[in-house]
Protein backbone atom coordinates (compact mmCIF):
# COMPACT_ATOMS: atom_id res chain seq x y z
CA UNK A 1 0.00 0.00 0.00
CA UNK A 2 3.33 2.56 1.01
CA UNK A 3 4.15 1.88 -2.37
CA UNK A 4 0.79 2.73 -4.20
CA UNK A 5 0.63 6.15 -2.27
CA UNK A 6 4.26 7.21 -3.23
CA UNK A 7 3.24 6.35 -6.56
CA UNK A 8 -0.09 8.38 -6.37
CA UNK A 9 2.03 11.65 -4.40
CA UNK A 10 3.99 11.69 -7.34
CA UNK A 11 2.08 11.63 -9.96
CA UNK A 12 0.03 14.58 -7.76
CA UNK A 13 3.40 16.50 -7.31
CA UNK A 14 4.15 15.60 -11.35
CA UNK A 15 0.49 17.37 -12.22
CA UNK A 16 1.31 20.30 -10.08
CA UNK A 17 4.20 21.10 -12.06
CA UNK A 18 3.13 20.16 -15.26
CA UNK A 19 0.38 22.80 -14.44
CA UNK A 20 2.86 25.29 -14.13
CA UNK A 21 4.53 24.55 -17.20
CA UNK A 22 0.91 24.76 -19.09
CA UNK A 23 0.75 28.40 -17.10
CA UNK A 24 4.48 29.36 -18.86
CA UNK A 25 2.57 28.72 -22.53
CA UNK A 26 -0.31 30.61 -21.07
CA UNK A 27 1.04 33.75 -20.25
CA UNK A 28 2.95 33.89 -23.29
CA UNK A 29 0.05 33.44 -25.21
CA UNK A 30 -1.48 36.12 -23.42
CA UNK A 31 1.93 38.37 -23.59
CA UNK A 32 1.72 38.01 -27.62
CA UNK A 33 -1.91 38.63 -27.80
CA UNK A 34 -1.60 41.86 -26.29
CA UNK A 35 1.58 42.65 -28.28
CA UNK A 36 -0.61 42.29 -31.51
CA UNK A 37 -3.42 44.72 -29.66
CA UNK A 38 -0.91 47.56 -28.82
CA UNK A 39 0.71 47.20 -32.04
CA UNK A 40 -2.39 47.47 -34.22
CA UNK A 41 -3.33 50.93 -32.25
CA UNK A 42 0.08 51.93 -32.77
CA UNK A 43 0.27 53.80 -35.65
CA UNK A 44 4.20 51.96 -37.07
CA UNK A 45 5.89 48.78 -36.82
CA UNK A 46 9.41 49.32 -35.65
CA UNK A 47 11.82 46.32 -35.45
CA UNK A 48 12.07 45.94 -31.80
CA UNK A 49 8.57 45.32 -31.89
CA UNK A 50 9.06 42.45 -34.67
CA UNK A 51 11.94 41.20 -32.16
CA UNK A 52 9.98 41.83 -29.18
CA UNK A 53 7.26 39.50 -31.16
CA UNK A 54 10.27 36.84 -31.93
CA UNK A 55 11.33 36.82 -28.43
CA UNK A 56 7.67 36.00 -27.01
CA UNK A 57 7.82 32.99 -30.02
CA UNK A 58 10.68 31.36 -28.89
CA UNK A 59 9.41 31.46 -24.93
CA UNK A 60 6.20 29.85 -26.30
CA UNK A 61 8.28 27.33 -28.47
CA UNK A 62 10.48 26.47 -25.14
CA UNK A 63 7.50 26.25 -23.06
CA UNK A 64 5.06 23.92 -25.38
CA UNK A 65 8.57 21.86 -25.86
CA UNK A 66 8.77 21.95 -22.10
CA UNK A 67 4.87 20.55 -21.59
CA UNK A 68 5.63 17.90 -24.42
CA UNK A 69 8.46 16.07 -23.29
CA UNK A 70 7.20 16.62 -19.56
CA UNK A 71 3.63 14.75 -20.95
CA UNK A 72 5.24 12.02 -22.25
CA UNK A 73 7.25 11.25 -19.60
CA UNK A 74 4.42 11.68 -17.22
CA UNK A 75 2.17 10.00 -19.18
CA UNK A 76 4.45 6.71 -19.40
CA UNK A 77 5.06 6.89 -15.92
CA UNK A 78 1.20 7.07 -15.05
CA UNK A 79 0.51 4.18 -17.56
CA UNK A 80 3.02 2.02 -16.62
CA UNK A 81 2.46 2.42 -12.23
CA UNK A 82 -1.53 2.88 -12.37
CA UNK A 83 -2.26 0.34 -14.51
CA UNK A 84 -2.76 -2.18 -11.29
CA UNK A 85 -4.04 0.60 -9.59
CA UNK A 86 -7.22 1.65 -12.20
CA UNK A 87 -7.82 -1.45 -14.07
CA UNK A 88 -7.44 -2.83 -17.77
CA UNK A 89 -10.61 -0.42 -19.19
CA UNK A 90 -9.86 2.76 -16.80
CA UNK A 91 -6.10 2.25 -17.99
CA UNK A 92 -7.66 1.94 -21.21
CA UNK A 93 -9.61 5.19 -21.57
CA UNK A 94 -6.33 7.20 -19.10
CA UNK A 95 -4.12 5.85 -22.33
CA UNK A 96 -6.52 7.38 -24.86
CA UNK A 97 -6.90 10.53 -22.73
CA UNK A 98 -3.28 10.73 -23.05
CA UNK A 99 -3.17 10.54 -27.25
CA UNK A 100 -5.77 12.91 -27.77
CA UNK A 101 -3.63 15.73 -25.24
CA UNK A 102 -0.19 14.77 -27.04
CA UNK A 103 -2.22 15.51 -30.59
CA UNK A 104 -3.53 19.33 -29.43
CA UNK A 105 0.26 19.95 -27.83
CA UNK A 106 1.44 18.36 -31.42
CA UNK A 107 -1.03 20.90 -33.19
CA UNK A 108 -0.35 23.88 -31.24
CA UNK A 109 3.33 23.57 -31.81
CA UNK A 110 2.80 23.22 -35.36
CA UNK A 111 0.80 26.51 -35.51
CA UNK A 112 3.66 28.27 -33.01
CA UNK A 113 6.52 26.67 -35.40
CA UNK A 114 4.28 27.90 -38.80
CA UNK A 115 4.02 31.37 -37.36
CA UNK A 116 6.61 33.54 -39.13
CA UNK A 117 7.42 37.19 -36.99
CA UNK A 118 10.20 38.47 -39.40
CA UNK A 119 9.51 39.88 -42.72
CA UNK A 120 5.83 41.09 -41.66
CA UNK A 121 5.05 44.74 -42.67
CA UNK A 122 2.59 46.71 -41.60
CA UNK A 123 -0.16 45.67 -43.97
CA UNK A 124 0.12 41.92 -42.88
CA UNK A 125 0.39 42.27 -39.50
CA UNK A 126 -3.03 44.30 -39.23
């Protein structure tokens, strides 16, 4: 049973920081988002603000990268040490659960990795 709860407090303590990592994305989401709003009311683009736009890019590459590889660690872990735990159709369904979350972090990095900052002029980026 000792063994079954360290099992479960880690995967609890894994979630917590995997949270945090999904957070990181999050606010650099949010940090480009407004970026795009202050720079359409702005009446030029400058460079820094193409850079500025490159910089918040990369930190949302890192971050999904981050949640990825973090995932699919966690997720092996989980399948692997809750599998006696959950059952063979609960296992089942947490396995599925875990492909269809590796597929939208797959998809989003696609879309963050398509996004091209440099070159944009004015026209394009409003």
């Amino acid at each position: 049973m000792i063994g079954q709860l360290a099992i479960i407090d880690k995967i609890t303590t894994e979630h917590h920081s995997i949270r945090n990592h999904v957070r990181l994305a999050g606010d650099s989401l949010n940090d480009i988002e407004a970026l795009f709003s202050l720079q359409r009311a702005h009446a030029g683009w400058t460079q820094a603000s193409v850079e500025n736009l490159s910089s918040k890019k990369l930190q949302l590459q890192q971050a999904l990268s981050q949640i990825d590889e973090g995932l699919r660690n966690h997720f092996t872990y989980e399948e692997k040490n809750l599998a006696s735990l959950f059952g063979q159709a609960l296992t089942k369904a947490l396995k599925i659960e875990h492909r269809e979350i590796i597929k939208e972090i797959e998809r989003a990095e696609a879309v963050v990795v398509g996004t091209n900052m440099e070159g944009l002029n004015q026209k394009d980026k409003l």
